[in-house]
Structures are given as C-alpha cells and as structure tokens.
PDB file of N, CA and C in Angstrom:
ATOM      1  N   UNK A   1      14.036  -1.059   2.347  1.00  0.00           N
ATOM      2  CA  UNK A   1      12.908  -0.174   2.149  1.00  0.00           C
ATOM      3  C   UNK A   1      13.436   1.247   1.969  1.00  0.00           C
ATOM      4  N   UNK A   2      12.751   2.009   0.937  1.00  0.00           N
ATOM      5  CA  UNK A   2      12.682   3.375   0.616  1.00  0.00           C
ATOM      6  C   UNK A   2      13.074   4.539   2.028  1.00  0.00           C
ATOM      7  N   UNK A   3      13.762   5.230   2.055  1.00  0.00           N
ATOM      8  CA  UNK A   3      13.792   6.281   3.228  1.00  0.00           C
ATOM      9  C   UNK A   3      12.423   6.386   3.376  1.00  0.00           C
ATOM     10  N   UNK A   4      12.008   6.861   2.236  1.00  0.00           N
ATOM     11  CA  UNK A   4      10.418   8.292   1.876  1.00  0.00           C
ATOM     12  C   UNK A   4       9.725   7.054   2.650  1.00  0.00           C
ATOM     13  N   UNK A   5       9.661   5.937   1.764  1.00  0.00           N
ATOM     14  CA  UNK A   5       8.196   4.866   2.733  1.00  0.00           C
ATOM     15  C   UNK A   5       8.399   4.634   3.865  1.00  0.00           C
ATOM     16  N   UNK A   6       9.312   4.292   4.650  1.00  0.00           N
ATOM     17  CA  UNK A   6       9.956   4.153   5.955  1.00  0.00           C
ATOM     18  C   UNK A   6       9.606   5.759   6.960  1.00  0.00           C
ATOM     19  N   UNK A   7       9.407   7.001   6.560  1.00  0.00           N
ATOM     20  CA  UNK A   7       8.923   8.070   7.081  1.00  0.00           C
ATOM     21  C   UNK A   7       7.669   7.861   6.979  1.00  0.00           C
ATOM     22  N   UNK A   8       6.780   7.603   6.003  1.00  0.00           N
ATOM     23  CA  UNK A   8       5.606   7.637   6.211  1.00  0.00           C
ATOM     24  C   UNK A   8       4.854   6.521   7.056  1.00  0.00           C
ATOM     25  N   UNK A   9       5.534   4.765   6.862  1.00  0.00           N
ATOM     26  CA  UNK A   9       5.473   4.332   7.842  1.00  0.00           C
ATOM     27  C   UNK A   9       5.682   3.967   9.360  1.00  0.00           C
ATOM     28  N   UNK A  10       6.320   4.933   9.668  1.00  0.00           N
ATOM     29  CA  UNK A  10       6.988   4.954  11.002  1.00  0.00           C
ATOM     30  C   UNK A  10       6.232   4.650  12.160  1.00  0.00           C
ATOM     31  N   UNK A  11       5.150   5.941  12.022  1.00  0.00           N
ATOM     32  CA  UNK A  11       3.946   5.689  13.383  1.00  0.00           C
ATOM     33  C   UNK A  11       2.817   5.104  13.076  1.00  0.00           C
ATOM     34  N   UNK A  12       2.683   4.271  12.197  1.00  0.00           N
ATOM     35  CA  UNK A  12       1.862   3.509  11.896  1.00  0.00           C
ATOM     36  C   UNK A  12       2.022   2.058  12.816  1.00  0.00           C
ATOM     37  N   UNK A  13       0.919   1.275  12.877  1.00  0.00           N
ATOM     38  CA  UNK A  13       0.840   0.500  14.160  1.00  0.00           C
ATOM     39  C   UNK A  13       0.852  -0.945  13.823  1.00  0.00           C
ATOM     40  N   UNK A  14       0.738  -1.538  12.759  1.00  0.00           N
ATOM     41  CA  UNK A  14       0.651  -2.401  12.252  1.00  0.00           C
ATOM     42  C   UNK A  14       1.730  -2.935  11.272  1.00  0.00           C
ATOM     43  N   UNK A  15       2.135  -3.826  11.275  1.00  0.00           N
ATOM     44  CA  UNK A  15       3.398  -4.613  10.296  1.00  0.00           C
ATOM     45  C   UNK A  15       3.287  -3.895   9.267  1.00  0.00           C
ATOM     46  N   UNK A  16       4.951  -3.678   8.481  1.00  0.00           N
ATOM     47  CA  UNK A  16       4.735  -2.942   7.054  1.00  0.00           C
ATOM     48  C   UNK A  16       4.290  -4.185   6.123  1.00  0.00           C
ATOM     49  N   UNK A  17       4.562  -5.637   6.487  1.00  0.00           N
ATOM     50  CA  UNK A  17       4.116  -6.488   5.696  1.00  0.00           C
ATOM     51  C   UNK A  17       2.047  -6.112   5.281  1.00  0.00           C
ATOM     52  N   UNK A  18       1.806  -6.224   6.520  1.00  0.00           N
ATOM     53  CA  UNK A  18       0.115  -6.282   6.479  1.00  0.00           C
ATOM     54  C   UNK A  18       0.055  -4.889   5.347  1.00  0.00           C
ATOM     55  N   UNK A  19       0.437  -3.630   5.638  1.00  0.00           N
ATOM     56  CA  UNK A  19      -0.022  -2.596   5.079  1.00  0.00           C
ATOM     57  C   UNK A  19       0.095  -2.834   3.211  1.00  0.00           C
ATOM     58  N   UNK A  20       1.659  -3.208   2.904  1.00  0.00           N
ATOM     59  CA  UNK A  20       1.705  -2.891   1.980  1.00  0.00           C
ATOM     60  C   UNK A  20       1.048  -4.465   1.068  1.00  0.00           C
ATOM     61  N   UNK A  21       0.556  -4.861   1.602  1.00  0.00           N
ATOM     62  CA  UNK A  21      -0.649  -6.262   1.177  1.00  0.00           C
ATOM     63  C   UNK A  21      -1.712  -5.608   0.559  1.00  0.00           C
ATOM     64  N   UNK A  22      -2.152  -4.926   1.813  1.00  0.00           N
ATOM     65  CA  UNK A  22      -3.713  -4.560   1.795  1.00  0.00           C
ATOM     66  C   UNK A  22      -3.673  -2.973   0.291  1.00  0.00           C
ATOM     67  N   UNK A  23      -2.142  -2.211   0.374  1.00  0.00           N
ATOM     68  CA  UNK A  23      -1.903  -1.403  -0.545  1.00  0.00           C
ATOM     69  C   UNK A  23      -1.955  -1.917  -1.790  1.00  0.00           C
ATOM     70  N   UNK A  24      -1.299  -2.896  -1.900  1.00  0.00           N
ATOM     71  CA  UNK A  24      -1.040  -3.672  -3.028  1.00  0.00           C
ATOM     72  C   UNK A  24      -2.301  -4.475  -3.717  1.00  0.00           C
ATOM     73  N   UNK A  25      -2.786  -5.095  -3.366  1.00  0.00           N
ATOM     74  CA  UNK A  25      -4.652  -5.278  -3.745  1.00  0.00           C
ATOM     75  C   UNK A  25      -5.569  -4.548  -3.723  1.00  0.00           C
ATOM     76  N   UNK A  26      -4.837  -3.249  -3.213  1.00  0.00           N
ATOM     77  CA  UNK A  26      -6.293  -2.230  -3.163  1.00  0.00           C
ATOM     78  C   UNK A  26      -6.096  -1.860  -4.835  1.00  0.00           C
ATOM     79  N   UNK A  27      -4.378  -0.989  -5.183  1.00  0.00           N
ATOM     80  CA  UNK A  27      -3.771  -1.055  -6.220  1.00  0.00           C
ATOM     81  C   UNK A  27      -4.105  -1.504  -7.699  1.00  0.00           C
ATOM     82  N   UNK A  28      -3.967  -3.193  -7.156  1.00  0.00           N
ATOM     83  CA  UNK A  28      -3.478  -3.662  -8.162  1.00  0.00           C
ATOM     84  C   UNK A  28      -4.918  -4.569  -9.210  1.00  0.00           C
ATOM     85  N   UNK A  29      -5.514  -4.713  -7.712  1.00  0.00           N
ATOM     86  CA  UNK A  29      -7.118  -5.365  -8.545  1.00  0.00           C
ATOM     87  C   UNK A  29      -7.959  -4.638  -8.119  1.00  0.00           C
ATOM     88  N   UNK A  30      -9.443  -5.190  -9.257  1.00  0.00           N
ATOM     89  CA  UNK A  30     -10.475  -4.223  -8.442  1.00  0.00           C
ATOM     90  C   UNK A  30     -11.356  -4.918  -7.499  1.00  0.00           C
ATOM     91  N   UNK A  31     -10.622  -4.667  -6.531  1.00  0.00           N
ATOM     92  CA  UNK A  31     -11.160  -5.010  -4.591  1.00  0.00           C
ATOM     93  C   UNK A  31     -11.980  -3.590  -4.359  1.00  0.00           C
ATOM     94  N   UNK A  32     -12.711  -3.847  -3.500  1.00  0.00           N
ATOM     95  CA  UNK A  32     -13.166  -2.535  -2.538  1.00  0.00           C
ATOM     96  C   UNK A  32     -12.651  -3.200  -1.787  1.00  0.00           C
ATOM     97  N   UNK A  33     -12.903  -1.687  -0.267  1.00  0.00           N
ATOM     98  CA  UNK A  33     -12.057  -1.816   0.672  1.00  0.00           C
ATOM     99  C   UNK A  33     -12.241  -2.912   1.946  1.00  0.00           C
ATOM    100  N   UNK A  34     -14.165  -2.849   1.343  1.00  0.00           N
ATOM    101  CA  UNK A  34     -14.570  -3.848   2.248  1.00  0.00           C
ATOM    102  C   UNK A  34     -14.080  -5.857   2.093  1.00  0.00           C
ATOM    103  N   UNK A  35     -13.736  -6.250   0.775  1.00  0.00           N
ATOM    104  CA  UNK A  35     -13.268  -6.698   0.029  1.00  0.00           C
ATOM    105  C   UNK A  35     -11.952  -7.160   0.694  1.00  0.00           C
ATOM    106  N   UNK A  36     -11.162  -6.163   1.151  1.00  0.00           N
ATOM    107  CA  UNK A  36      -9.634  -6.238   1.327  1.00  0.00           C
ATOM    108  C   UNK A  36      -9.617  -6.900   2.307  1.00  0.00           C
ATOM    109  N   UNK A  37     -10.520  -5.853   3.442  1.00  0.00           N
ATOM    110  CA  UNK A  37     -11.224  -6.077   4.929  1.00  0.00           C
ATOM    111  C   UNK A  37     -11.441  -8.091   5.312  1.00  0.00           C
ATOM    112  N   UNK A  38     -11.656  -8.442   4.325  1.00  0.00           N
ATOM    113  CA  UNK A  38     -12.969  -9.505   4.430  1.00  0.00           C
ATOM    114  C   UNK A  38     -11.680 -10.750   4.554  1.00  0.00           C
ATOM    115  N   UNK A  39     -10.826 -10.172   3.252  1.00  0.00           N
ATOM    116  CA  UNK A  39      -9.707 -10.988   3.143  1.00  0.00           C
ATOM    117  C   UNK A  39      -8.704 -11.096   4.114  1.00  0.00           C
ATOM    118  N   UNK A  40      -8.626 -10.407   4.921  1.00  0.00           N
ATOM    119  CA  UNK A  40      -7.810  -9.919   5.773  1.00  0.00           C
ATOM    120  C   UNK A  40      -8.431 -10.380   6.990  1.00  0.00           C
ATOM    121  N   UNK A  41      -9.670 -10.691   7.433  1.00  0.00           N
ATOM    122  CA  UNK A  41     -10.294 -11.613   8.160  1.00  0.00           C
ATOM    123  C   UNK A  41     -10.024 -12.697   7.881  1.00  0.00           C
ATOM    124  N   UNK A  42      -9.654 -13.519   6.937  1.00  0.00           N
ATOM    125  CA  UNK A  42      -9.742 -14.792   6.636  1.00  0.00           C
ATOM    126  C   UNK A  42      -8.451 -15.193   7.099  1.00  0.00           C
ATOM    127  N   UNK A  43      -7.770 -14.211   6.919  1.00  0.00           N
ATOM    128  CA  UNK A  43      -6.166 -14.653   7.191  1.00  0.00           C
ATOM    129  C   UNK A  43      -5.502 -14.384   8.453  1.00  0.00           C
ATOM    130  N   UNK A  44      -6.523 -13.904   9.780  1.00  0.00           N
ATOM    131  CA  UNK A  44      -6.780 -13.547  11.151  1.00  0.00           C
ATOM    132  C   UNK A  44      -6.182 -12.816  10.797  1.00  0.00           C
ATOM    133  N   UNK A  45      -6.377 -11.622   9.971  1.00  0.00           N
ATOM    134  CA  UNK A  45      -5.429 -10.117  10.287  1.00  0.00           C
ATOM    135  C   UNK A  45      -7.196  -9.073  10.526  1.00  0.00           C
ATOM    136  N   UNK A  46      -7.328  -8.819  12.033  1.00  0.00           N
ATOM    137  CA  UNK A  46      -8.812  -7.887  12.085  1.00  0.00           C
ATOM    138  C   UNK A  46      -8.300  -6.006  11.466  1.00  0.00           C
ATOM    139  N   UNK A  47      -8.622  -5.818  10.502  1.00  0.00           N
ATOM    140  CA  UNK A  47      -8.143  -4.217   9.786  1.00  0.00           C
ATOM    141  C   UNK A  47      -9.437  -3.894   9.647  1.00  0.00           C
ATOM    142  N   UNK A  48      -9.734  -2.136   9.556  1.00  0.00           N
ATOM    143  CA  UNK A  48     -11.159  -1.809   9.171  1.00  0.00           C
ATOM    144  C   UNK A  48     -11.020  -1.668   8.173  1.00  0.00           C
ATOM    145  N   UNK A  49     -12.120  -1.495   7.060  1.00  0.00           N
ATOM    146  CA  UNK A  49     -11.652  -0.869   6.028  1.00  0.00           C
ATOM    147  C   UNK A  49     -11.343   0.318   5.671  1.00  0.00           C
ATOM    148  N   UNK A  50     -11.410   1.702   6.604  1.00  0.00           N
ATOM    149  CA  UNK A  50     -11.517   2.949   6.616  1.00  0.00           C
ATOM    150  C   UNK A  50      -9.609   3.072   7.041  1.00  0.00           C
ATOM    151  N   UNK A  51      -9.458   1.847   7.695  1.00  0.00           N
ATOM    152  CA  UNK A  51      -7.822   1.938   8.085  1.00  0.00           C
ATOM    153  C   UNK A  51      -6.897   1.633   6.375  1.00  0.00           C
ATOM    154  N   UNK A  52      -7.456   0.479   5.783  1.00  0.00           N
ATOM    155  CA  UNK A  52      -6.810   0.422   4.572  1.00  0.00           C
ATOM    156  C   UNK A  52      -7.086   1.157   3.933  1.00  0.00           C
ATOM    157  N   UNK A  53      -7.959   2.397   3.774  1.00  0.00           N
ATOM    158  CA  UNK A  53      -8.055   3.913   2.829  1.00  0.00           C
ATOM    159  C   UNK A  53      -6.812   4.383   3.152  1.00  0.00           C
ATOM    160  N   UNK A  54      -7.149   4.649   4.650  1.00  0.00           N
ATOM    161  CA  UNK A  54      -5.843   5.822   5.135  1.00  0.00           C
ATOM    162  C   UNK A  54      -4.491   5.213   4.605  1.00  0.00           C
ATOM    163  N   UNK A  55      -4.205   3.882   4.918  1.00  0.00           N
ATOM    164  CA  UNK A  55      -3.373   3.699   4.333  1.00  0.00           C
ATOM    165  C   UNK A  55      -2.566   3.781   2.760  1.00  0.00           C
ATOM    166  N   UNK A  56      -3.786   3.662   2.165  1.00  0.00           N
ATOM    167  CA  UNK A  56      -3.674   3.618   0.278  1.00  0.00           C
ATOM    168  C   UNK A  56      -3.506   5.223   0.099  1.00  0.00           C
ATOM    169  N   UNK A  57      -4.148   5.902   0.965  1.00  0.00           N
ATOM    170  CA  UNK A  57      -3.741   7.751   0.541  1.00  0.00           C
ATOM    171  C   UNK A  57      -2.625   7.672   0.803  1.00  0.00           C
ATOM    172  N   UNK A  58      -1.841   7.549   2.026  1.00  0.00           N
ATOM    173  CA  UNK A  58      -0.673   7.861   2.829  1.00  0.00           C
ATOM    174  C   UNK A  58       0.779   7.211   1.995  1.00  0.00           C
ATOM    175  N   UNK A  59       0.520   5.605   1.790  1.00  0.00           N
ATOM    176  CA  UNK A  59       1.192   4.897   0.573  1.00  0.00           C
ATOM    177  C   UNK A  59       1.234   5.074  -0.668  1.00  0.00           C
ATOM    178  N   UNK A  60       0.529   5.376  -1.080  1.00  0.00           N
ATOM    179  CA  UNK A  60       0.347   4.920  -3.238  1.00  0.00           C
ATOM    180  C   UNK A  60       1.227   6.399  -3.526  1.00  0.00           C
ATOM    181  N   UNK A  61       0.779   7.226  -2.980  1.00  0.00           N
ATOM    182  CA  UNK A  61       2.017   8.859  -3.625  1.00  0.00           C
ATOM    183  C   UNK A  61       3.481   8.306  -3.806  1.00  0.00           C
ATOM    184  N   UNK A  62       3.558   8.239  -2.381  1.00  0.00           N
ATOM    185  CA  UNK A  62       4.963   7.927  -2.341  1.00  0.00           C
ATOM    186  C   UNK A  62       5.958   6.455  -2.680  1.00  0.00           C
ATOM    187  N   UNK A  63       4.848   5.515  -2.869  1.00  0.00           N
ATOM    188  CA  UNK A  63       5.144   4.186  -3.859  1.00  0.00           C
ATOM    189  C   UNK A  63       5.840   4.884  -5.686  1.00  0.00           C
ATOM    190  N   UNK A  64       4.669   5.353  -5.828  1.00  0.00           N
ATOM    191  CA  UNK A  64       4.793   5.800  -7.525  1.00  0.00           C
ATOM    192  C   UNK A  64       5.418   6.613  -7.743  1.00  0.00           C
ATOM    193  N   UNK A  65       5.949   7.698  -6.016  1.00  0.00           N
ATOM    194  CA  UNK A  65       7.332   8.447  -6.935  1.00  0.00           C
ATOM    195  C   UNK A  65       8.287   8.224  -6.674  1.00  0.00           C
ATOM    196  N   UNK A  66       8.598   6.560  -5.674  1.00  0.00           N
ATOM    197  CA  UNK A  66      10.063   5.706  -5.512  1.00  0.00           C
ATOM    198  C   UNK A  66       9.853   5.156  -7.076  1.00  0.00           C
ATOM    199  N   UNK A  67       8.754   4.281  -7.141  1.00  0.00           N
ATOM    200  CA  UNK A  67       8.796   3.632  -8.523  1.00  0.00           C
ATOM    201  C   UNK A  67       9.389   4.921 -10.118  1.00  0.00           C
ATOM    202  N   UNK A  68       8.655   5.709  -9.949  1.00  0.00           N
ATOM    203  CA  UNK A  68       8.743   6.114 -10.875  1.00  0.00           C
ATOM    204  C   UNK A  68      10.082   6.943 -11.354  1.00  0.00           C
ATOM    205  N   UNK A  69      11.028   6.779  -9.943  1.00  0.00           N
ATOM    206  CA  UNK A  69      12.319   6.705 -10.234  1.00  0.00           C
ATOM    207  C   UNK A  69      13.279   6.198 -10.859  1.00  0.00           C
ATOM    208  N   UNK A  70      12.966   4.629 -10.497  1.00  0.00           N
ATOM    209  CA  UNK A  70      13.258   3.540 -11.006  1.00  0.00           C
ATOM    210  C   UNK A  70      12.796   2.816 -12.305  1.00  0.00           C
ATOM    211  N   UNK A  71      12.047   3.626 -12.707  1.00  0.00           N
ATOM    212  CA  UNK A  71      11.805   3.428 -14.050  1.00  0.00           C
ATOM    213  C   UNK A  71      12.636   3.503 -15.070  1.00  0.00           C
ATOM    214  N   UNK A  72      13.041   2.758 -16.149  1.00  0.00           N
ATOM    215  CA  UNK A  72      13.720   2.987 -16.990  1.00  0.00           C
ATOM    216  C   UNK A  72      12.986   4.150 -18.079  1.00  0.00           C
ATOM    217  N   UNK A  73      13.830   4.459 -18.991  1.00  0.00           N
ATOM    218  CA  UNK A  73      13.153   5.305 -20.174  1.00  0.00           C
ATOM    219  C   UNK A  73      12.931   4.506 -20.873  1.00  0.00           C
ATOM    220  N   UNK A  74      11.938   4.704 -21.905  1.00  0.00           N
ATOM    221  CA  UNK A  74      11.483   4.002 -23.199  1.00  0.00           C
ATOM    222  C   UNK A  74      11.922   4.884 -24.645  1.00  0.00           C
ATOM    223  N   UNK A  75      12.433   4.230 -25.522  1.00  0.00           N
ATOM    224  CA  UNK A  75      12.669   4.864 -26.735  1.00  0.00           C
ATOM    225  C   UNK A  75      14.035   5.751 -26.305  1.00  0.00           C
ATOM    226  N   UNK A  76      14.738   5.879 -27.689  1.00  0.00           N
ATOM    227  CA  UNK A  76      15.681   6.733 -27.734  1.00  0.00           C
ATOM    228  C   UNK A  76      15.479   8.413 -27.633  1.00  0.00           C
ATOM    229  N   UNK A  77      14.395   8.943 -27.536  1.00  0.00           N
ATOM    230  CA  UNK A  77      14.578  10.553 -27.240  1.00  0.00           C
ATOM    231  C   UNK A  77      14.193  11.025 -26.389  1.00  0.00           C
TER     232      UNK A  77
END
C-alpha cells in the first residue's frame, strides 16, 4: 500500500479491506451510499452510510493522485 493511503488510513477503525470495497463501488458504479450500506449488511459488515461518504472524501483524492502517477502517457508528444 501507498505511503499517502496508509497516512490517511491510519486512524481509521475499520479494515482497509472493508473501506476500500465500499470506496471502490461508491467509485466505480452508480450505488448510493445507502446502496453500499445495504450491501454491506448482507455481507455482516454493519457501516453507516454517512461513514462510507467520509470515507470516499478522505480516499478518492488521494487514490487518483497515486493512480494518476502511475499512469502511463498516451501518444508521442
């Protein structure tokens, strides 16, 4: 894991697995949060949904500017 994500997850209370789940579907489809929430019941993980916001502010910055490191360039110029 990233230094940068590893600082922001530090005092957070919950598995980085659970977080970056609930980041990653908030992300990647269109879920609401209650949505995420619901799913995350099903799979005995109890999260609010106001906890997976905080999380998607606190995560997605600093996801997209590890990623966007790692991006290759496109085209020659």
């Amino acid at each position: 894991m990233n230094g940068a994500l590893r600082r922001v997850v530090k005092r957070l209370h919950y598995p980085i697995e659970i977080m970056l789940i609930c980041v990653r579907w908030y992300a990647a489809y269109p879920l609401s949060l209650r949505h995420i929430e619901e799913m995350m019941a099903e799979r005995g993980v109890e999260v609010d949904h106001a906890t997976i916001h905080r999380w998607a502010m606190k995560i997605l910055p600093v996801l997209a500017k590890v990623l966007r490191h790692r991006k290759r360039p496109v085209g020659s110029s």
